[in-house]
Protein backbone atom coordinates (compact mmCIF):
# COMPACT_ATOMS: atom_id res chain seq x y z
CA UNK A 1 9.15 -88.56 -61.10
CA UNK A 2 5.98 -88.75 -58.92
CA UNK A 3 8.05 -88.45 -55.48
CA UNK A 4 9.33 -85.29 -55.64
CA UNK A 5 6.00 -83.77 -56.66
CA UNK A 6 4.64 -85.63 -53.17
CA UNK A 7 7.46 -83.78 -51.58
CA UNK A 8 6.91 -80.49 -52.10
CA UNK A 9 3.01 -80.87 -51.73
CA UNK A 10 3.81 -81.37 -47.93
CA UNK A 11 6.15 -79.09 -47.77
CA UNK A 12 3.67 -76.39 -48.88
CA UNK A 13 1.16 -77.95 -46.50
CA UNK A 14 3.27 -77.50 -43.71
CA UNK A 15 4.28 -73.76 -44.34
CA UNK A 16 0.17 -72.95 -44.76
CA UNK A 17 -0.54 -74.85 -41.22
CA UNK A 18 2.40 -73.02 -39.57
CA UNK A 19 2.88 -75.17 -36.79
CA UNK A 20 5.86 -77.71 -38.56
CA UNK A 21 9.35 -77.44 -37.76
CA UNK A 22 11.47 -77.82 -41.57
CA UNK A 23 14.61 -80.16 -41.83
CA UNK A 24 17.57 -79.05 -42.92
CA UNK A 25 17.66 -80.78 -45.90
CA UNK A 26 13.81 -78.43 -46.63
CA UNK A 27 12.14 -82.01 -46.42
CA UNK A 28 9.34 -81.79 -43.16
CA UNK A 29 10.66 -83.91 -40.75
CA UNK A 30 9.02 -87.61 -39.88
CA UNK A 31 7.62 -86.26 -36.73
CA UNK A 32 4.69 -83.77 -38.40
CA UNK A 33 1.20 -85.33 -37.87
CA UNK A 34 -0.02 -87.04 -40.96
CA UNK A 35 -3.08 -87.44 -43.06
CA UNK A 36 -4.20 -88.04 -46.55
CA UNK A 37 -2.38 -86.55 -49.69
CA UNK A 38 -5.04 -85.16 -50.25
CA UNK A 39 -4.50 -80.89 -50.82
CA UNK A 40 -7.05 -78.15 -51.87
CA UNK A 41 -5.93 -75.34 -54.52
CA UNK A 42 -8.52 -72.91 -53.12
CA UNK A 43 -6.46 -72.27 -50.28
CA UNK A 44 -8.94 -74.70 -47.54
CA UNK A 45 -7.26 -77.09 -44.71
CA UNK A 46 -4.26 -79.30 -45.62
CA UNK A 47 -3.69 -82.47 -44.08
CA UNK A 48 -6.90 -84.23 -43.54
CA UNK A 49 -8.55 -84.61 -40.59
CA UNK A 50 -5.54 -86.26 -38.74
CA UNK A 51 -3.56 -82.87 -39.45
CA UNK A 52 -2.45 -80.63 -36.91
CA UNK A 53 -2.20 -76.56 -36.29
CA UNK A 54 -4.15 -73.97 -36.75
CA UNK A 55 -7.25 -73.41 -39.07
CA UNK A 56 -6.80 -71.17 -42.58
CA UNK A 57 -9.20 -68.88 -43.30
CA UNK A 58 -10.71 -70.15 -47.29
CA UNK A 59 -10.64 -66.40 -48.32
CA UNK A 60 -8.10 -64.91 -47.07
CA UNK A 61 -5.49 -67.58 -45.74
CA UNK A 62 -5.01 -65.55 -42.70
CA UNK A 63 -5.15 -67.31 -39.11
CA UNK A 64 -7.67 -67.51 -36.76
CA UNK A 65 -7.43 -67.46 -33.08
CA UNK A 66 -6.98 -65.08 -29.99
CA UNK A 67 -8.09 -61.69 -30.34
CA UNK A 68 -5.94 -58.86 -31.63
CA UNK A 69 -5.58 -56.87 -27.92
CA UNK A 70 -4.17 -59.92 -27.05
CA UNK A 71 -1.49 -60.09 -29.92
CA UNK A 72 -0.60 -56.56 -28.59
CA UNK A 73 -0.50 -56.89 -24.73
CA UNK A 74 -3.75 -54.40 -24.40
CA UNK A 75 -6.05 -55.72 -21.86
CA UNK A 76 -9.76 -55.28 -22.85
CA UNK A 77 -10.45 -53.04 -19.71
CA UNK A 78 -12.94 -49.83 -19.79
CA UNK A 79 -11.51 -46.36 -19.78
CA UNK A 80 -11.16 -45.34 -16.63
CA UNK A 81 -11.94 -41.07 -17.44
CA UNK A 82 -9.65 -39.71 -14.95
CA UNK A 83 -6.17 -40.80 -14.97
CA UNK A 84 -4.57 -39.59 -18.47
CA UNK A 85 -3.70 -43.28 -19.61
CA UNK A 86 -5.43 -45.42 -22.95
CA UNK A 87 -7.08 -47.58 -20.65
CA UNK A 88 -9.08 -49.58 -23.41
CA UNK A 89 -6.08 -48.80 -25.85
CA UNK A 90 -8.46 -47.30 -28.37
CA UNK A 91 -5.58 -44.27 -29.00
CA UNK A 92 -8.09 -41.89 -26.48
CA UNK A 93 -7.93 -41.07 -23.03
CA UNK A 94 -9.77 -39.28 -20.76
CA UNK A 95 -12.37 -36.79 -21.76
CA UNK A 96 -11.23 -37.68 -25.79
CA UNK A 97 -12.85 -40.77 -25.35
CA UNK A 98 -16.58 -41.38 -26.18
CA UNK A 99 -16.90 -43.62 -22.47
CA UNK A 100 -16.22 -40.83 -20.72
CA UNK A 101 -18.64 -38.46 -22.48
CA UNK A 102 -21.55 -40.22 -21.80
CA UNK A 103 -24.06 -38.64 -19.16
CA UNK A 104 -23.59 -41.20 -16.36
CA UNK A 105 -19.73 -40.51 -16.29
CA UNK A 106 -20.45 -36.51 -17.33
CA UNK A 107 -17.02 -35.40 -18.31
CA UNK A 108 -15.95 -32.44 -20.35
CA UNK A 109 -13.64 -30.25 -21.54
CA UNK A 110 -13.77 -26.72 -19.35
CA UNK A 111 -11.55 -23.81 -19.41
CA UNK A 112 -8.47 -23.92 -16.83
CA UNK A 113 -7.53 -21.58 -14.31
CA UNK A 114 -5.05 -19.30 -15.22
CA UNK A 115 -2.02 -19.38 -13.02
CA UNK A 116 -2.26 -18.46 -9.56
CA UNK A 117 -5.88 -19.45 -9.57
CA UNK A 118 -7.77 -22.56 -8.97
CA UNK A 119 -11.31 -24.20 -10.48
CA UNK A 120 -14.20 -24.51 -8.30
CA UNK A 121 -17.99 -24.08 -8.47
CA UNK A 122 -20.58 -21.68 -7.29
CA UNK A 123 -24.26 -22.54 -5.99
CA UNK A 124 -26.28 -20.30 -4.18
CA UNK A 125 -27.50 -21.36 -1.15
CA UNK A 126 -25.64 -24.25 1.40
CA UNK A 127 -26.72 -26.74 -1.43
CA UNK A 128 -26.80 -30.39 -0.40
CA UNK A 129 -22.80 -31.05 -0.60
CA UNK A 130 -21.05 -31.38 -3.48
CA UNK A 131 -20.83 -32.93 -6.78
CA UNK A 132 -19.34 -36.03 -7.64
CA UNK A 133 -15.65 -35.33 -8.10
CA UNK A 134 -15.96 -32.09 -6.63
CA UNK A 135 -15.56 -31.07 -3.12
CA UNK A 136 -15.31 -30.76 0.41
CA UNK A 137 -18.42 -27.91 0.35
CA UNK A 138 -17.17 -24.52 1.30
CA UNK A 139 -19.87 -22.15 2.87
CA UNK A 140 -19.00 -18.07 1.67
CA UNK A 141 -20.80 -15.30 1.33
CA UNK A 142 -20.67 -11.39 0.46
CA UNK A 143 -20.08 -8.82 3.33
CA UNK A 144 -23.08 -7.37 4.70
CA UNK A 145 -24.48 -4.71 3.16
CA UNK A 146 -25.90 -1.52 4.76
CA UNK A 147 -26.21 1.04 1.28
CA UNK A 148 -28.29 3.75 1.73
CA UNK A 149 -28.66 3.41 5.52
CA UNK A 150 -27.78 6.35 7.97
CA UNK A 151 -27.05 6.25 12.06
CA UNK A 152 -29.50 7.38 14.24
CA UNK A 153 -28.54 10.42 17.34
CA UNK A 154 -30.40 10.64 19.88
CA UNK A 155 -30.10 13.56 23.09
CA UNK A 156 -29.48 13.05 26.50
CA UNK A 157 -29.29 15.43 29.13
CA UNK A 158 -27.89 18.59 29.11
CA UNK A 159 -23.98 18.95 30.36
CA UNK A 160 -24.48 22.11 31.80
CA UNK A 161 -27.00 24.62 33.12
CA UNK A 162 -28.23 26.77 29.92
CA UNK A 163 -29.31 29.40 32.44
CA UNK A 164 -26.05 29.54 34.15
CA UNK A 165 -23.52 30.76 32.08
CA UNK A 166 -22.31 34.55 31.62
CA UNK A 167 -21.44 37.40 32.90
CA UNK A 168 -23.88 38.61 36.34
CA UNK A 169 -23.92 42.19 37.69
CA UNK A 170 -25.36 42.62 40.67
CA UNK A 171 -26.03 45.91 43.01
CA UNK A 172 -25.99 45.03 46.81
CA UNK A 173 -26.57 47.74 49.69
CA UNK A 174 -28.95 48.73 51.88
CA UNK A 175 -30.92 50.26 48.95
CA UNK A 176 -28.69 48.68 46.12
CA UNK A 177 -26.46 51.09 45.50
CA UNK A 178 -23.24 50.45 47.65
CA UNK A 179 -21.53 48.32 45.87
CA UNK A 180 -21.60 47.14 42.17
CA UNK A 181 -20.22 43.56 41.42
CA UNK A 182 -19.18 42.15 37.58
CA UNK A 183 -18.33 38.43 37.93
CA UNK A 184 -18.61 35.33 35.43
CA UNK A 185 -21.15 32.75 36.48
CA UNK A 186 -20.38 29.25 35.35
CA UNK A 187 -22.91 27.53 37.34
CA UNK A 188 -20.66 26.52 40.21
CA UNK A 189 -18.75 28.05 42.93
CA UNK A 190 -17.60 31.34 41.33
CA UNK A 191 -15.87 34.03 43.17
CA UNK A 192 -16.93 37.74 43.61
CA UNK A 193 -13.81 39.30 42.76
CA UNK A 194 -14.10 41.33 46.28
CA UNK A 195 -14.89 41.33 49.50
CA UNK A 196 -18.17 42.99 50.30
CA UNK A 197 -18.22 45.24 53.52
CA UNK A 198 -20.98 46.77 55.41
CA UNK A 199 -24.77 45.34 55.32
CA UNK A 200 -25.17 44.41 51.97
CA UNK A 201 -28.84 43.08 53.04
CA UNK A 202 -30.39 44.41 49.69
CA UNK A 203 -28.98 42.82 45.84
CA UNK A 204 -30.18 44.04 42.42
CA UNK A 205 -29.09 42.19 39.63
CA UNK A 206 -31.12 41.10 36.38
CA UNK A 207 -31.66 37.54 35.44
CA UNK A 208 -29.05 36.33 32.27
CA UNK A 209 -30.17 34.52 29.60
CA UNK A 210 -29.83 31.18 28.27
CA UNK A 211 -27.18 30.07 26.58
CA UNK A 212 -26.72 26.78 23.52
CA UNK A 213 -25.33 24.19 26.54
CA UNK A 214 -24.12 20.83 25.01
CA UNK A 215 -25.95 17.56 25.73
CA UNK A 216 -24.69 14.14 26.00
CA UNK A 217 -25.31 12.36 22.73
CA UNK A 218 -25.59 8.44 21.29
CA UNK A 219 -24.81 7.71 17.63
CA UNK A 220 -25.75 4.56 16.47
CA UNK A 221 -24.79 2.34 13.49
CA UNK A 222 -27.77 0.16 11.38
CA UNK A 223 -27.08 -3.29 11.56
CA UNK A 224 -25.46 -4.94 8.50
CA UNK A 225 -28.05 -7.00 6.17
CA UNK A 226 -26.59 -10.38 5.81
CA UNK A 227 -25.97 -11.83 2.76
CA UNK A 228 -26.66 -14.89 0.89
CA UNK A 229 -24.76 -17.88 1.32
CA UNK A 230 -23.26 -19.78 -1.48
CA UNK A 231 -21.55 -23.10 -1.80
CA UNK A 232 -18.20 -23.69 -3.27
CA UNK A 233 -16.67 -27.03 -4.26
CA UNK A 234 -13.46 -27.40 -5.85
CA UNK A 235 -13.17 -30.08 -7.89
CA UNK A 236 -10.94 -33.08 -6.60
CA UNK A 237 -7.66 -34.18 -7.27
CA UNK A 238 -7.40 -35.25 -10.59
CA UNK A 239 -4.35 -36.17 -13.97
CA UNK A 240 -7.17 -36.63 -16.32
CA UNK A 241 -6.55 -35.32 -20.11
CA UNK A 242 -7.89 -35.93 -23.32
CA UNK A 243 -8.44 -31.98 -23.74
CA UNK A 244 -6.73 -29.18 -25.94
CA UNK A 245 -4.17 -26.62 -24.41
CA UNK A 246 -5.89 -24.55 -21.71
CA UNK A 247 -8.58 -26.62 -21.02
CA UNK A 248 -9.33 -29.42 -17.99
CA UNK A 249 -10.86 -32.38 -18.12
CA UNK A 250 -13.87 -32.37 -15.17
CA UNK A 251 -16.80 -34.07 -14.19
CA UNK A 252 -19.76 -31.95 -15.85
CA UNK A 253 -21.70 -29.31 -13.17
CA UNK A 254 -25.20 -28.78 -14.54
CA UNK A 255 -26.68 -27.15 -10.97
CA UNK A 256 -23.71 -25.21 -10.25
CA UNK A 257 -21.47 -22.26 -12.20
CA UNK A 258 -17.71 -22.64 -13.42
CA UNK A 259 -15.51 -20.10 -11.43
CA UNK A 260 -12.09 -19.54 -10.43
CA UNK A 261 -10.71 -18.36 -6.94
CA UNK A 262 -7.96 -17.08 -5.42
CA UNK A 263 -7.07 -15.75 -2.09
CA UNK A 264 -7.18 -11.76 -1.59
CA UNK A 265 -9.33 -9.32 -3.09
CA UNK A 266 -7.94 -8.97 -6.61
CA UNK A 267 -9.53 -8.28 -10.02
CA UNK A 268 -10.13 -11.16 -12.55
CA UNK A 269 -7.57 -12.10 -14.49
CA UNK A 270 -7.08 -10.44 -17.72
CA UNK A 271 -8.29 -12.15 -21.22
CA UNK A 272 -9.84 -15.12 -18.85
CA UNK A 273 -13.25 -16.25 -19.67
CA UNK A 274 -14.24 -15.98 -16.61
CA UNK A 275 -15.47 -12.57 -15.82
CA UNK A 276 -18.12 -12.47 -13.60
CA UNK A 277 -16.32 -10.69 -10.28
CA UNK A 278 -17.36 -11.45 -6.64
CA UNK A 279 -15.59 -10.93 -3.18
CA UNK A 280 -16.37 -13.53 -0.42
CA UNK A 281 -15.28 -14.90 2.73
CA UNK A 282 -16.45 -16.91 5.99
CA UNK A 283 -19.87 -16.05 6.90
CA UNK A 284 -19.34 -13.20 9.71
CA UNK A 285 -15.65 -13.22 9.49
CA UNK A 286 -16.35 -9.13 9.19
CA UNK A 287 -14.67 -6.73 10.04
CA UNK A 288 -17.10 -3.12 10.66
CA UNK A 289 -15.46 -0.34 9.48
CA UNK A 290 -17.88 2.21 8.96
CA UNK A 291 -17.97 5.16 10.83
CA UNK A 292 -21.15 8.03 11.44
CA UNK A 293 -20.55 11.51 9.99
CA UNK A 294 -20.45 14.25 13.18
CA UNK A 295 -23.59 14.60 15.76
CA UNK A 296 -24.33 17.29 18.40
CA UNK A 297 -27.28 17.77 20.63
CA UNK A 298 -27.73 21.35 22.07
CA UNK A 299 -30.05 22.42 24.30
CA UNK A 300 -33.64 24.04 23.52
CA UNK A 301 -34.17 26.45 26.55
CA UNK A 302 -35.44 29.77 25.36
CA UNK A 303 -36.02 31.46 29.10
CA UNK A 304 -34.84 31.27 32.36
CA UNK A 305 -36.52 31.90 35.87
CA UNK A 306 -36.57 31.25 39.54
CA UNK A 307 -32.63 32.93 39.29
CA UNK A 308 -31.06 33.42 42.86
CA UNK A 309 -27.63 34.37 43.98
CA UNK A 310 -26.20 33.03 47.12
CA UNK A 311 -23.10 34.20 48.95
CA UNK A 312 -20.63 32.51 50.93
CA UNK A 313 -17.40 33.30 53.03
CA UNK A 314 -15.01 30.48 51.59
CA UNK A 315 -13.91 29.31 48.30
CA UNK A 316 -16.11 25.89 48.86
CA UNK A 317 -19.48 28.06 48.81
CA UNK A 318 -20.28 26.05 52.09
CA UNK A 319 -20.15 28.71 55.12
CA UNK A 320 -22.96 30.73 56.01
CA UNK A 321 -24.92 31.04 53.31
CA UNK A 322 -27.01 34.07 52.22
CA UNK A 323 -29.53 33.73 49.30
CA UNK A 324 -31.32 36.27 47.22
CA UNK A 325 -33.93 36.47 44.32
CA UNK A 326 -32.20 37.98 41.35
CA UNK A 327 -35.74 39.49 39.44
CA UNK A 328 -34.35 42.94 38.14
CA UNK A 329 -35.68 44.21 41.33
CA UNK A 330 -33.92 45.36 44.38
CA UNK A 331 -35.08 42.92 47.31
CA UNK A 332 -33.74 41.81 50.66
CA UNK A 333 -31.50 38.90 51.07
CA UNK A 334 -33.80 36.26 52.77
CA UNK A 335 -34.13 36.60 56.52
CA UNK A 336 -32.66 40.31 55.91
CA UNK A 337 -29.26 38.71 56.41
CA UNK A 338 -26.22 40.44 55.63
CA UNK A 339 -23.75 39.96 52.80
CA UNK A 340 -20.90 41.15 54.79
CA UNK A 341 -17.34 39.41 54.54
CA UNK A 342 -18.86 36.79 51.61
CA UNK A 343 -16.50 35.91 48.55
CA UNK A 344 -17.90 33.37 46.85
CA UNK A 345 -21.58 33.11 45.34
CA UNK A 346 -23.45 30.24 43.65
CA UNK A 347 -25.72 31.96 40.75
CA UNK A 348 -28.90 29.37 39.86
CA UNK A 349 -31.74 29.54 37.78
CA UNK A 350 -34.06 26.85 35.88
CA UNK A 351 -34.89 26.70 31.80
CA UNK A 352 -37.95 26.55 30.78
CA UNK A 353 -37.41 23.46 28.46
CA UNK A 354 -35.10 20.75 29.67
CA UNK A 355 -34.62 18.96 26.32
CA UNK A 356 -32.26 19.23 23.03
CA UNK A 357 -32.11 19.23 19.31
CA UNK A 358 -29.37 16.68 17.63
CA UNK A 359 -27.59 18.84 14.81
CA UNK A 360 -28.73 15.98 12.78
CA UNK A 361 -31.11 13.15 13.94
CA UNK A 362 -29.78 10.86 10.76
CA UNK A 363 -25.82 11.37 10.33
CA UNK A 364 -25.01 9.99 7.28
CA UNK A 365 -22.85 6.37 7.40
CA UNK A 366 -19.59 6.01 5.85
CA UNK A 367 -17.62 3.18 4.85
CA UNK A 368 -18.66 -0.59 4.82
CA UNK A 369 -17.94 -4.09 6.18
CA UNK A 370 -15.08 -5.60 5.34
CA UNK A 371 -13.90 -9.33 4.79
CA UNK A 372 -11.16 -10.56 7.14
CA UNK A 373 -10.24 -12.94 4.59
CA UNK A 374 -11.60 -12.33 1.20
CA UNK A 375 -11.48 -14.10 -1.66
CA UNK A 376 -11.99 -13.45 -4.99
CA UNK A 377 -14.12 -15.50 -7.55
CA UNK A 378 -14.36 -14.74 -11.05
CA UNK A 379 -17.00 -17.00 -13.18
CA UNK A 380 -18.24 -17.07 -16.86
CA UNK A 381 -20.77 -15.49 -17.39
């Protein structure tokens, strides 16, 4: 009876190794590599050292050999921390896993932009580029500013004569007392209203007084005060993941701020983190649209002299001229000429200031600069 006991000790021998094929008839087949009889009841190698297969483990009976990410198809690579895939097949991708915390890859978890708005990051300053996994650099900046500054008006010259404007009466005659003549005096060639007769050598007429005359006028605006410029770099083109709902999985920014941006000049989104609101654009893409509140420069005379009135007999004040001194004296027409069959006089007289006040030296300035293409950032705070 000792030959089927033999049997079925290499029968069990052969199911621990695991490399035999079993007959049909359960008896192992005459080509399994052979050895002693001897067998272990503690579970260590069957089959001597001329057996074949694998090695058992004494403890646990379990096999020894290729590693278990083998068994499982996994290859043994490091996480790569921006493509949303189990790269070492540890069951965490991306910013979940512990690689990809680590300061020399410097990925976290950050709040996303809502929609119609995309991450980026502020420095002030042009910076020296951009982060890793952030970029091209964008150079923006705030309008210029120009609060509390006002335009300056300054006075030119007078427009017209402060001394010759309004209404002249004059007394001509031998002795002043032929002929009285009312006529408007706009500092040109102004007509007499008549035609004087007679001799008319002698004119009495008192000199008029000056009158506000406009002056020519410059308003200018203060230039703009630049401002700063600041840096942005939006982060690169990335399917990394490992974060909870709402949140994006980005290289970490330790010089720069977290913002969002969109085009237009918009507020910040509503229930967002980020809060913090600035409008930018290209540095000098400006448009000026401030305007200076009303100036006016008037003239200063307070007296007039040297007043004379000179006649003519055409309607161009250019044919035989005959001049007078208008002093609120009667007085000969120079060379004791005669006045006869003139219709046309030229009144003139000089102020005894030529200069002019501005209404306001410092209009106040309204409006402001304006972006030609804003955009809006909002960061957290």
């Amino acid at each position: 009876m000792a030959k089927p006991a033999l049997a079925w000790s290499f029968l069990l021998a052969a199911l621990l190794g695991g490399g035999c094929i079993v007959a049909k008839g359960g008896l192992p087949s005459s080509s399994q590599g052979t050895g002693g009889e001897g067998s272990s009841t503690s579970g260590a190698a069957v089959g001597g050292a001329g057996g074949s297969g694998p090695a058992v483990s004494a403890s646990s009976g379990m096999a020894t050999g290729p590693s278990a990410s083998a068994s499982t198809g996994c290859p043994a690579t490091p996480e790569v921390c921006d493509n949303g895939i189990d790269d070492d097949c540890d069951g965490l991708i991306d910013c979940a896993d512990p690689e990809c915390s680590a300061p020399s890859d410097g990925r976290a978890c950050v709040a996303s932009a809502p929609a119609g708005w995309t991450l980026t990051t502020l420095t002030t300053g042009p910076g020296n580029g951009c982060s890793v996994g952030f970029g091209p650099a964008v150079l923006v900046a705030q309008p210029p500013t120009s609060a509390g500054a006002t335009c300056d008006c300054t006075c030119g010259a007078a427009v017209s004569n402060p001394c010759t404007q309004g209404t002249l009466t004059i007394k001509s005659g031998t002795s002043c007392t032929a002929e009285t003549i009312t006529s408007f005096v706009t500092g040109g060639c102004d007509p007499l209203g008549m035609t004087l007769v007679g001799p008319h050598k002698s004119i009495l007429g008192t000199v008029l007084n000056p009158v506000p005359a406009a002056c020519a006028f410059t308003v200018n605006k203060p230039a703009g005060i630049p401002s700063s410029v600041e840096t942005l770099c939006a982060p690169t083109a990335s399917g990394a993941g490992g974060c909870n709902v709402g949140e994006a999985c980005l290289p970490k920014v330790t010089a720069a701020q977290l913002c969002i941006q969109t085009n237009g000049d918009v507020a910040c989104p509503a229930g967002s983190l980020f809060t913090v609101r600035q409008v930018v654009g290209a540095p000098g893409d400006v448009i000026d649209q401030r305007t200076c509140a009303a100036c006016t420069c008037t003239s200063n005379a307070s007296t007039c002299g040297n007043a004379t009135f000179t006649a003519y007999m055409d309607g161009n004040c250019t044919v035989s001229p005959v001049s007078a001194a208008i002093n609120g004296v009667c007085g000969a027409a120079a060379n004791n000429a005669s006045l006869q069959n003139d219709t046309h006089f030229v009144y003139q007289a000089t102020p005894n200031v030529t200069s002019c006040t501005p209404s306001s030296a410092k209009p106040a300035l309204m409006g402001a600069f304006q972006l030609n293409a804003p955009i809006t950032l909002c960061c957290q705070p």
